[in-house]
PDB file of N, CA and C in Angstrom:
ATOM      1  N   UNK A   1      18.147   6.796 -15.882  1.00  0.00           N
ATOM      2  CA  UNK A   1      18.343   5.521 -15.203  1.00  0.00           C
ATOM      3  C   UNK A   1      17.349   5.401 -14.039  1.00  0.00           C
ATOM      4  N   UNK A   2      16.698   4.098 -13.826  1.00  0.00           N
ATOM      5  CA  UNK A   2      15.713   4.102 -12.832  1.00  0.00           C
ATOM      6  C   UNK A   2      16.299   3.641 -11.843  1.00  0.00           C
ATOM      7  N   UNK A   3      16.170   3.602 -10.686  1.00  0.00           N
ATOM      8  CA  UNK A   3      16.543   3.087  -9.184  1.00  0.00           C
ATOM      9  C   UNK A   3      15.680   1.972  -8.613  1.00  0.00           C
ATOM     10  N   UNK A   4      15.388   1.081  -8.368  1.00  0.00           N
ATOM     11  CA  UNK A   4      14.740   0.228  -7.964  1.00  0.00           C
ATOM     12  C   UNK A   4      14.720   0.571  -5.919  1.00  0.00           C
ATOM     13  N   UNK A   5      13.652   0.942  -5.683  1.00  0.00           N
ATOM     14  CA  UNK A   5      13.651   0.664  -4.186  1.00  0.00           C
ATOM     15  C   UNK A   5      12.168  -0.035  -3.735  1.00  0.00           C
ATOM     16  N   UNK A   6      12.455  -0.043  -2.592  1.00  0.00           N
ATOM     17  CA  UNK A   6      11.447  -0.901  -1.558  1.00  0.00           C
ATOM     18  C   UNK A   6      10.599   0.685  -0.641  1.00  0.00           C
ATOM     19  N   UNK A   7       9.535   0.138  -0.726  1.00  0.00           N
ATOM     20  CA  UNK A   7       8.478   0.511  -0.003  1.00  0.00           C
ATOM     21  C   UNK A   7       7.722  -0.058   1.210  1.00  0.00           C
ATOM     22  N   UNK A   8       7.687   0.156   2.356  1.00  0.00           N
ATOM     23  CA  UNK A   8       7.352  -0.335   3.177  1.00  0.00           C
ATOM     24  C   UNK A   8       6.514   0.864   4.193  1.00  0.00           C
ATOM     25  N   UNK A   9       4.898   0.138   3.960  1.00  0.00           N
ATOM     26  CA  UNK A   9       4.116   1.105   4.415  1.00  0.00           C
ATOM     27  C   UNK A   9       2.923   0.363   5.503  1.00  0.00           C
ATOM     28  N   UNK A  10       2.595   0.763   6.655  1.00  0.00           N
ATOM     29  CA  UNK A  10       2.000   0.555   7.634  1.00  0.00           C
ATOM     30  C   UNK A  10       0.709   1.334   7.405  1.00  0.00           C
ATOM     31  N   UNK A  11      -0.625   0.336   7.339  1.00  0.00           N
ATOM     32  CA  UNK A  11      -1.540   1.427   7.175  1.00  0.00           C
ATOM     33  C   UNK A  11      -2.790   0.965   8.253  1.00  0.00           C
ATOM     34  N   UNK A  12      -3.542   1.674   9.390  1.00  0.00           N
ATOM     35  CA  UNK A  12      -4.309   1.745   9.847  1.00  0.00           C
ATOM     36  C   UNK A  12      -5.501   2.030   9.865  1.00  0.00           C
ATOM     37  N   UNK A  13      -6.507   1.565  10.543  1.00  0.00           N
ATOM     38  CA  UNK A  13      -8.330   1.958   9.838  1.00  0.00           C
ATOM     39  C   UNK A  13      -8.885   1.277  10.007  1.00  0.00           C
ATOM     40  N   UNK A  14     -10.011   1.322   8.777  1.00  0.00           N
ATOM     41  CA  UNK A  14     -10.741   0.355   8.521  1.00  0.00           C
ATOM     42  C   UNK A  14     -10.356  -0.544   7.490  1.00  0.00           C
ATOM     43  N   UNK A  15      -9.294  -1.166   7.645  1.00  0.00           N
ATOM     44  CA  UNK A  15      -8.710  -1.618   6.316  1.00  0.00           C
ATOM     45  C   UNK A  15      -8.370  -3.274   5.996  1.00  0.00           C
ATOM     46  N   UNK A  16      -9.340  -3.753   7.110  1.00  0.00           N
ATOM     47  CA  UNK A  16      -9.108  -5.504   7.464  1.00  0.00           C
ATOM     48  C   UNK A  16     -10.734  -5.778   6.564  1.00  0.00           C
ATOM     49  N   UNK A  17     -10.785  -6.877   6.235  1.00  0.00           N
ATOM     50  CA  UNK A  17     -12.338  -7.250   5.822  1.00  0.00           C
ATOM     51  C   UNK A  17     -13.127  -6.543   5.141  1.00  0.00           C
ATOM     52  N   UNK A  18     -12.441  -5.555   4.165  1.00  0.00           N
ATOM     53  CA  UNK A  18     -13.412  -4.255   3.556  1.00  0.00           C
ATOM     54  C   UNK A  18     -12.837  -4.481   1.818  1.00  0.00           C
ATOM     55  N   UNK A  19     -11.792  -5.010   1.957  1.00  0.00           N
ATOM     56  CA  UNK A  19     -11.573  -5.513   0.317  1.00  0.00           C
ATOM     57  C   UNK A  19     -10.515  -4.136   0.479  1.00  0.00           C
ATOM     58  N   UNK A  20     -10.005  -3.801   0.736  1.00  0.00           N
ATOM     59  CA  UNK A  20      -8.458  -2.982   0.976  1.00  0.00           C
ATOM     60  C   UNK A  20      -7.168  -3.649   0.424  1.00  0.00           C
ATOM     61  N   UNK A  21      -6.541  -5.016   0.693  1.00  0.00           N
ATOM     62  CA  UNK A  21      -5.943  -5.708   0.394  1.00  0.00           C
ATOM     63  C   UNK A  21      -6.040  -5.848  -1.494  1.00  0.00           C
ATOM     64  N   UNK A  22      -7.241  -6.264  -1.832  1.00  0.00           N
ATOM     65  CA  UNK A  22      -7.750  -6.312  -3.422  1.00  0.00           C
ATOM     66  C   UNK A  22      -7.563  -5.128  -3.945  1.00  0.00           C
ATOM     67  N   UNK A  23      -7.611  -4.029  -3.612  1.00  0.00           N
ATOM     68  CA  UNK A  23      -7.429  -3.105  -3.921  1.00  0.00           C
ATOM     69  C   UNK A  23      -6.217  -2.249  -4.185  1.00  0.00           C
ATOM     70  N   UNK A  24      -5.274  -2.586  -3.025  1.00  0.00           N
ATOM     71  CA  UNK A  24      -3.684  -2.246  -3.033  1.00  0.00           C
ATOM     72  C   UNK A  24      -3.135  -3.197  -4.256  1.00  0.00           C
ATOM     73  N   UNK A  25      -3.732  -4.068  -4.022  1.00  0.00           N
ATOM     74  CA  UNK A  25      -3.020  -5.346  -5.067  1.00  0.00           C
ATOM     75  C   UNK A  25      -3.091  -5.074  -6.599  1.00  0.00           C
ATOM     76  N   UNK A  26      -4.553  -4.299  -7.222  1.00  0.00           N
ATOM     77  CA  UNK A  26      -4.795  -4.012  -8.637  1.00  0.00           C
ATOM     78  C   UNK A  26      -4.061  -2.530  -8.662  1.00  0.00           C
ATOM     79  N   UNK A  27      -4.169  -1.804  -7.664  1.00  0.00           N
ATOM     80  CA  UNK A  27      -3.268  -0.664  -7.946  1.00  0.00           C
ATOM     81  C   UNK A  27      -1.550  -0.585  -7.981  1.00  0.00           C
ATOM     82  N   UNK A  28      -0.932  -1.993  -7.396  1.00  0.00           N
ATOM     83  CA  UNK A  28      -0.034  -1.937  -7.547  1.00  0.00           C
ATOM     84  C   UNK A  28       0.589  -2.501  -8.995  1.00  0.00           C
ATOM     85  N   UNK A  29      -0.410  -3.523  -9.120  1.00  0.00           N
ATOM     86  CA  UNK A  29      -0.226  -4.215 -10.792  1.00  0.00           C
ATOM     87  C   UNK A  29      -0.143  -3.145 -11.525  1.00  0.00           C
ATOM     88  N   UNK A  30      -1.144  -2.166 -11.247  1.00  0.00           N
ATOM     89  CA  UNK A  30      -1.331  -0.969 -12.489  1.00  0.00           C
ATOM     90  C   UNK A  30       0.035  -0.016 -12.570  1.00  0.00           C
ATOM     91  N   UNK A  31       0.863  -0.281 -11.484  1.00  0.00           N
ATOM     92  CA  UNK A  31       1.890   0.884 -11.252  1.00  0.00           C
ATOM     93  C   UNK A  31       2.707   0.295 -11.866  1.00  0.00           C
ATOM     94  N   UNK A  32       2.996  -1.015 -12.046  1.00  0.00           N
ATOM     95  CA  UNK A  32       3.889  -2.027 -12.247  1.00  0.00           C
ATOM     96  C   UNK A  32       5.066  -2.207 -10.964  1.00  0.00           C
ATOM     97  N   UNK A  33       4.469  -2.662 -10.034  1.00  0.00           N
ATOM     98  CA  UNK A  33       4.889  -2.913  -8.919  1.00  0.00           C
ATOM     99  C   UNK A  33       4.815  -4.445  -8.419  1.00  0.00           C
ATOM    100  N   UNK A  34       6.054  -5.046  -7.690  1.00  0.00           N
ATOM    101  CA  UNK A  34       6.143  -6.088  -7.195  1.00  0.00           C
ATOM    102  C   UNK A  34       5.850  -5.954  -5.572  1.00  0.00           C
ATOM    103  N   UNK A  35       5.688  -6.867  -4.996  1.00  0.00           N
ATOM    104  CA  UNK A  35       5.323  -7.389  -3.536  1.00  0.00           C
ATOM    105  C   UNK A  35       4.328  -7.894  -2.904  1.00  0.00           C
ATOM    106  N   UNK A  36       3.911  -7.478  -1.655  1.00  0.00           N
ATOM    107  CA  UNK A  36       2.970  -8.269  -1.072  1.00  0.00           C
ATOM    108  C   UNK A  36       2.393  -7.304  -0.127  1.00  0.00           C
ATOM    109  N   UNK A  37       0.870  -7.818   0.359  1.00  0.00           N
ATOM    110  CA  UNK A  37       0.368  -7.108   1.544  1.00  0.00           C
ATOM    111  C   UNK A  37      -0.382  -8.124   2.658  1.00  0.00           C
ATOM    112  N   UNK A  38      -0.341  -7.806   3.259  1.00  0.00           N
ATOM    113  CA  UNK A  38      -1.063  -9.049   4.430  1.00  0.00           C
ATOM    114  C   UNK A  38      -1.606  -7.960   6.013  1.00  0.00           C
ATOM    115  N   UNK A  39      -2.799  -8.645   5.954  1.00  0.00           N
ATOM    116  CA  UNK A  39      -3.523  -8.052   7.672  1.00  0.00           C
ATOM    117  C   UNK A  39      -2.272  -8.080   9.065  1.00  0.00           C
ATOM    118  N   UNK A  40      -2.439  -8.049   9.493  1.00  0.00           N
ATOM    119  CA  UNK A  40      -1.372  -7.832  10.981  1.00  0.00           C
ATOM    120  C   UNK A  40      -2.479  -7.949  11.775  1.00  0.00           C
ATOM    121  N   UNK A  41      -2.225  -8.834  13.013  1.00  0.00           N
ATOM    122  CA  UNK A  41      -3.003  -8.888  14.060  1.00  0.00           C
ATOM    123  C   UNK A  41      -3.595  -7.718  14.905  1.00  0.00           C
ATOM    124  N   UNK A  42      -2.442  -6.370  14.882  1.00  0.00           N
ATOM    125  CA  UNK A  42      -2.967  -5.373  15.336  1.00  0.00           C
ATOM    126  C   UNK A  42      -3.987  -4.662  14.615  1.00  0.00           C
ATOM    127  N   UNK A  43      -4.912  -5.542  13.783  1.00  0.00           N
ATOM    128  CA  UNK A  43      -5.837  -4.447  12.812  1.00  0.00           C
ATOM    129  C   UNK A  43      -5.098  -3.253  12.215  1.00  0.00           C
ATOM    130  N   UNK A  44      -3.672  -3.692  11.623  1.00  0.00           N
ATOM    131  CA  UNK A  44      -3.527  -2.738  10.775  1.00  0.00           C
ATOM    132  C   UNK A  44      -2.692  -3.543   9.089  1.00  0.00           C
ATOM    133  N   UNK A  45      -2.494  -3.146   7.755  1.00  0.00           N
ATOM    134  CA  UNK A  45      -2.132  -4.122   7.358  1.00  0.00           C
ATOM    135  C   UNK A  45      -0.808  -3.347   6.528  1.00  0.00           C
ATOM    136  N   UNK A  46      -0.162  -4.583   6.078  1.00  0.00           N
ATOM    137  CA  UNK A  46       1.523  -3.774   5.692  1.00  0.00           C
ATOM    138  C   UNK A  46       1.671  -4.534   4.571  1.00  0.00           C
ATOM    139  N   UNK A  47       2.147  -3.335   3.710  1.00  0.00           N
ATOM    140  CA  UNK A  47       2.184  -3.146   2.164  1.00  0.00           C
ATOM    141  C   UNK A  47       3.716  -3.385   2.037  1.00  0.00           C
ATOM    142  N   UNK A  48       4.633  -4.213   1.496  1.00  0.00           N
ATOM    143  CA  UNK A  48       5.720  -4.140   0.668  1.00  0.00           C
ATOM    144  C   UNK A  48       5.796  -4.131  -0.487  1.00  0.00           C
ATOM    145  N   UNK A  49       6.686  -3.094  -1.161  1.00  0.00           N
ATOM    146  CA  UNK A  49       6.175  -3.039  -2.511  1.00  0.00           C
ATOM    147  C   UNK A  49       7.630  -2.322  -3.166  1.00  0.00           C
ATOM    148  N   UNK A  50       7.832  -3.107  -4.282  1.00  0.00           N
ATOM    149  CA  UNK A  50       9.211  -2.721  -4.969  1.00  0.00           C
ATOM    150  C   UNK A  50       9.127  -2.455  -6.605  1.00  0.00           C
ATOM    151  N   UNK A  51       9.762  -0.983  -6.560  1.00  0.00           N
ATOM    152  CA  UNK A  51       9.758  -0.616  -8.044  1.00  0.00           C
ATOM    153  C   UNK A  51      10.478   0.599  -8.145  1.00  0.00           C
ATOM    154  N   UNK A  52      10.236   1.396  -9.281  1.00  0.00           N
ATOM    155  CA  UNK A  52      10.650   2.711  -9.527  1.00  0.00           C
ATOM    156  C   UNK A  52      10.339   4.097  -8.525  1.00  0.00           C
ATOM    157  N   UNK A  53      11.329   4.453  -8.529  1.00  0.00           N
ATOM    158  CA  UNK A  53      10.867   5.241  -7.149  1.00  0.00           C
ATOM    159  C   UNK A  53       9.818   6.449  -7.266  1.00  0.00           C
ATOM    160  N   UNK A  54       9.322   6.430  -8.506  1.00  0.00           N
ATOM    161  CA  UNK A  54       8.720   7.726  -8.649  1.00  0.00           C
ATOM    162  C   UNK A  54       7.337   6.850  -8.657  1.00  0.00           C
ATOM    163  N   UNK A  55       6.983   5.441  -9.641  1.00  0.00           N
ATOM    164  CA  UNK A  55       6.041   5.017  -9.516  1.00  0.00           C
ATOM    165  C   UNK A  55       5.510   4.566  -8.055  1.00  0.00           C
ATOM    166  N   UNK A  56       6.236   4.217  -6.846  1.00  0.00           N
ATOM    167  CA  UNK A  56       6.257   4.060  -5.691  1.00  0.00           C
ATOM    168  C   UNK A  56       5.616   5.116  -4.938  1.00  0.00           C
ATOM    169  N   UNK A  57       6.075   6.503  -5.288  1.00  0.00           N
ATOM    170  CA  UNK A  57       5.525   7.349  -4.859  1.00  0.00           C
ATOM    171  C   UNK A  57       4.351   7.862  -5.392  1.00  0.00           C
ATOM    172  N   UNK A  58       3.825   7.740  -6.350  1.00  0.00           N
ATOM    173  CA  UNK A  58       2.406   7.532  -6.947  1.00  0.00           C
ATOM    174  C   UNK A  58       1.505   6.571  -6.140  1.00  0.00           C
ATOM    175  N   UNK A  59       2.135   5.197  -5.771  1.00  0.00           N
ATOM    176  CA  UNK A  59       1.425   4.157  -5.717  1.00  0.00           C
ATOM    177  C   UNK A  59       1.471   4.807  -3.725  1.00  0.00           C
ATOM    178  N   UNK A  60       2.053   5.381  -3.239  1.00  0.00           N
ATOM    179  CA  UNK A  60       1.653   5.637  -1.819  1.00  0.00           C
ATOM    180  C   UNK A  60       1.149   6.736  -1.588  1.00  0.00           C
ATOM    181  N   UNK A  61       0.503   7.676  -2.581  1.00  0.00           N
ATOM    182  CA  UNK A  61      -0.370   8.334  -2.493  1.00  0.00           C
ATOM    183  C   UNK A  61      -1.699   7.881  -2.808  1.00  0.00           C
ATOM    184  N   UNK A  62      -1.637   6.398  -3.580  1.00  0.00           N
ATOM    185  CA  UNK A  62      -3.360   5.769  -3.947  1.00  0.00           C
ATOM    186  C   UNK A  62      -3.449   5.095  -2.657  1.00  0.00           C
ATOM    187  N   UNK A  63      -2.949   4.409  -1.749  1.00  0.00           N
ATOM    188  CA  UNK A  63      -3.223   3.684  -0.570  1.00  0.00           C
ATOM    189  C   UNK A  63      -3.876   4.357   0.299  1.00  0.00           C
ATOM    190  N   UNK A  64      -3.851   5.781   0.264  1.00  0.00           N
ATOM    191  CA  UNK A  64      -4.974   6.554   1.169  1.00  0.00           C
ATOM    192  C   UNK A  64      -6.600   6.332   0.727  1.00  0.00           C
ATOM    193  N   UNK A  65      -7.086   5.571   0.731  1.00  0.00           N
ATOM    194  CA  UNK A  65      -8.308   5.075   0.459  1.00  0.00           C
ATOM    195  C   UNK A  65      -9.006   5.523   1.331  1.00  0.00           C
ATOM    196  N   UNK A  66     -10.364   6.023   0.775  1.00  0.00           N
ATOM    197  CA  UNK A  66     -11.529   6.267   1.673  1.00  0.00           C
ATOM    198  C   UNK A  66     -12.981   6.122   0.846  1.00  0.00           C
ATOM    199  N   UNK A  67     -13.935   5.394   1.274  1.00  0.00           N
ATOM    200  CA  UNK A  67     -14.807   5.130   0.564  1.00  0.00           C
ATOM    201  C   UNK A  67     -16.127   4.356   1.416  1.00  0.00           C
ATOM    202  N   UNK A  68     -17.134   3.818   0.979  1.00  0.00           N
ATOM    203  CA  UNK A  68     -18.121   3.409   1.950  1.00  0.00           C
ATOM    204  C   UNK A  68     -17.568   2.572   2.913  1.00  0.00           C
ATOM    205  N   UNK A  69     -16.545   1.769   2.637  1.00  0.00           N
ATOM    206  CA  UNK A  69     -16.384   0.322   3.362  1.00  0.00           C
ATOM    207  C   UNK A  69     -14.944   0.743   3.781  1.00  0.00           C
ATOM    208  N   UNK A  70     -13.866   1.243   2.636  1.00  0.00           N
ATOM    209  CA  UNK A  70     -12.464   1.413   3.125  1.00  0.00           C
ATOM    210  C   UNK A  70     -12.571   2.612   4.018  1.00  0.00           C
ATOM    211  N   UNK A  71     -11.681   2.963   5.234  1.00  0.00           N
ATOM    212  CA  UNK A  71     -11.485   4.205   5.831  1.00  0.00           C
ATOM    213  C   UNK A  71      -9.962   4.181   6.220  1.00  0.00           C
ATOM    214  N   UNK A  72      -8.969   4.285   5.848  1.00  0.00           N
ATOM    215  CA  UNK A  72      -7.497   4.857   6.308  1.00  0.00           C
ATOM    216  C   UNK A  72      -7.291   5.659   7.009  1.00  0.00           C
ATOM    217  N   UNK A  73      -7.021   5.515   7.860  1.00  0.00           N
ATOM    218  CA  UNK A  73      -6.887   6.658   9.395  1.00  0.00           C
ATOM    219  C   UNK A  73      -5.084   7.368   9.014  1.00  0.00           C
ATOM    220  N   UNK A  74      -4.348   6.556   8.289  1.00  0.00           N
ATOM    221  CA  UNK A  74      -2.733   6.782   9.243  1.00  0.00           C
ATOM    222  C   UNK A  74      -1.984   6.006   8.237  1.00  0.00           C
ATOM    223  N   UNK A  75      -1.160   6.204   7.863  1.00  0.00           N
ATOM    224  CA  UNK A  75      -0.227   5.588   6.518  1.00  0.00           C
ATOM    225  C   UNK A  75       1.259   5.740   7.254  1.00  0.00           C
ATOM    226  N   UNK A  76       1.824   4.856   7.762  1.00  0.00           N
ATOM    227  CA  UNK A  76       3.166   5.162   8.225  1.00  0.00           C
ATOM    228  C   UNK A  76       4.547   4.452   7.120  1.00  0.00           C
ATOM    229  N   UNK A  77       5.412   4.846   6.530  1.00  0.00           N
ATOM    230  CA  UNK A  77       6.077   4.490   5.193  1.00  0.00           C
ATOM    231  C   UNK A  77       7.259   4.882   5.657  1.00  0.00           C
ATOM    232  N   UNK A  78       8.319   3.891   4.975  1.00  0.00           N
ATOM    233  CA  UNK A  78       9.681   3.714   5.200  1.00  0.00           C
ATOM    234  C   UNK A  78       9.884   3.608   3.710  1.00  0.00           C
ATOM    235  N   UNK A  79      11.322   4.518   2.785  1.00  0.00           N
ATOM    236  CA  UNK A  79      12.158   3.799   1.856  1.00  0.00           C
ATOM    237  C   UNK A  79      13.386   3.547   2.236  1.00  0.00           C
ATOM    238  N   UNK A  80      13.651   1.981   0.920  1.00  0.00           N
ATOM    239  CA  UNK A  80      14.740   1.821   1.397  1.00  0.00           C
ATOM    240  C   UNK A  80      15.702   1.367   0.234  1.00  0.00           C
TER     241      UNK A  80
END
């Protein structure tokens, strides 16, 4: 039996204007994951995201991005 929970993850960096957002978004499709992500004024941006709890935990180990343009400093995550 699967569990459906919520993910709620705070992530800091370089992660505004670098295509980070596009990126959480195709990896979450791929997990088969529902929700949303949006910038935060404090230059940091927050991921909600609802599904299977094991695919959840897959999908918050891909949000650590690092690459020419993405840099993730800090991933702060709540389930619920």
């Amino acid at each position: 039996m699967y569990t459906m929970k919520q993910l709620s993850a705070y992530v800091s960096g370089n992660v505004q204007r670098v295509g980070y957002r596009a990126r959480v978004i195709q990896l979450a499709n791929g997990f088969g994951l529902k929700g949303f992500v949006e910038n935060l004024s404090d230059e940091r941006v927050r991921i909600i995201a609802q599904g299977e709890e094991e695919k959840l935990k897959l999908f918050e180990g891909a949000l650590d991005i690092k690459n020419s343009l993405i840099k993730v400093s800090s991933i702060e995550t709540e389930y619920s």
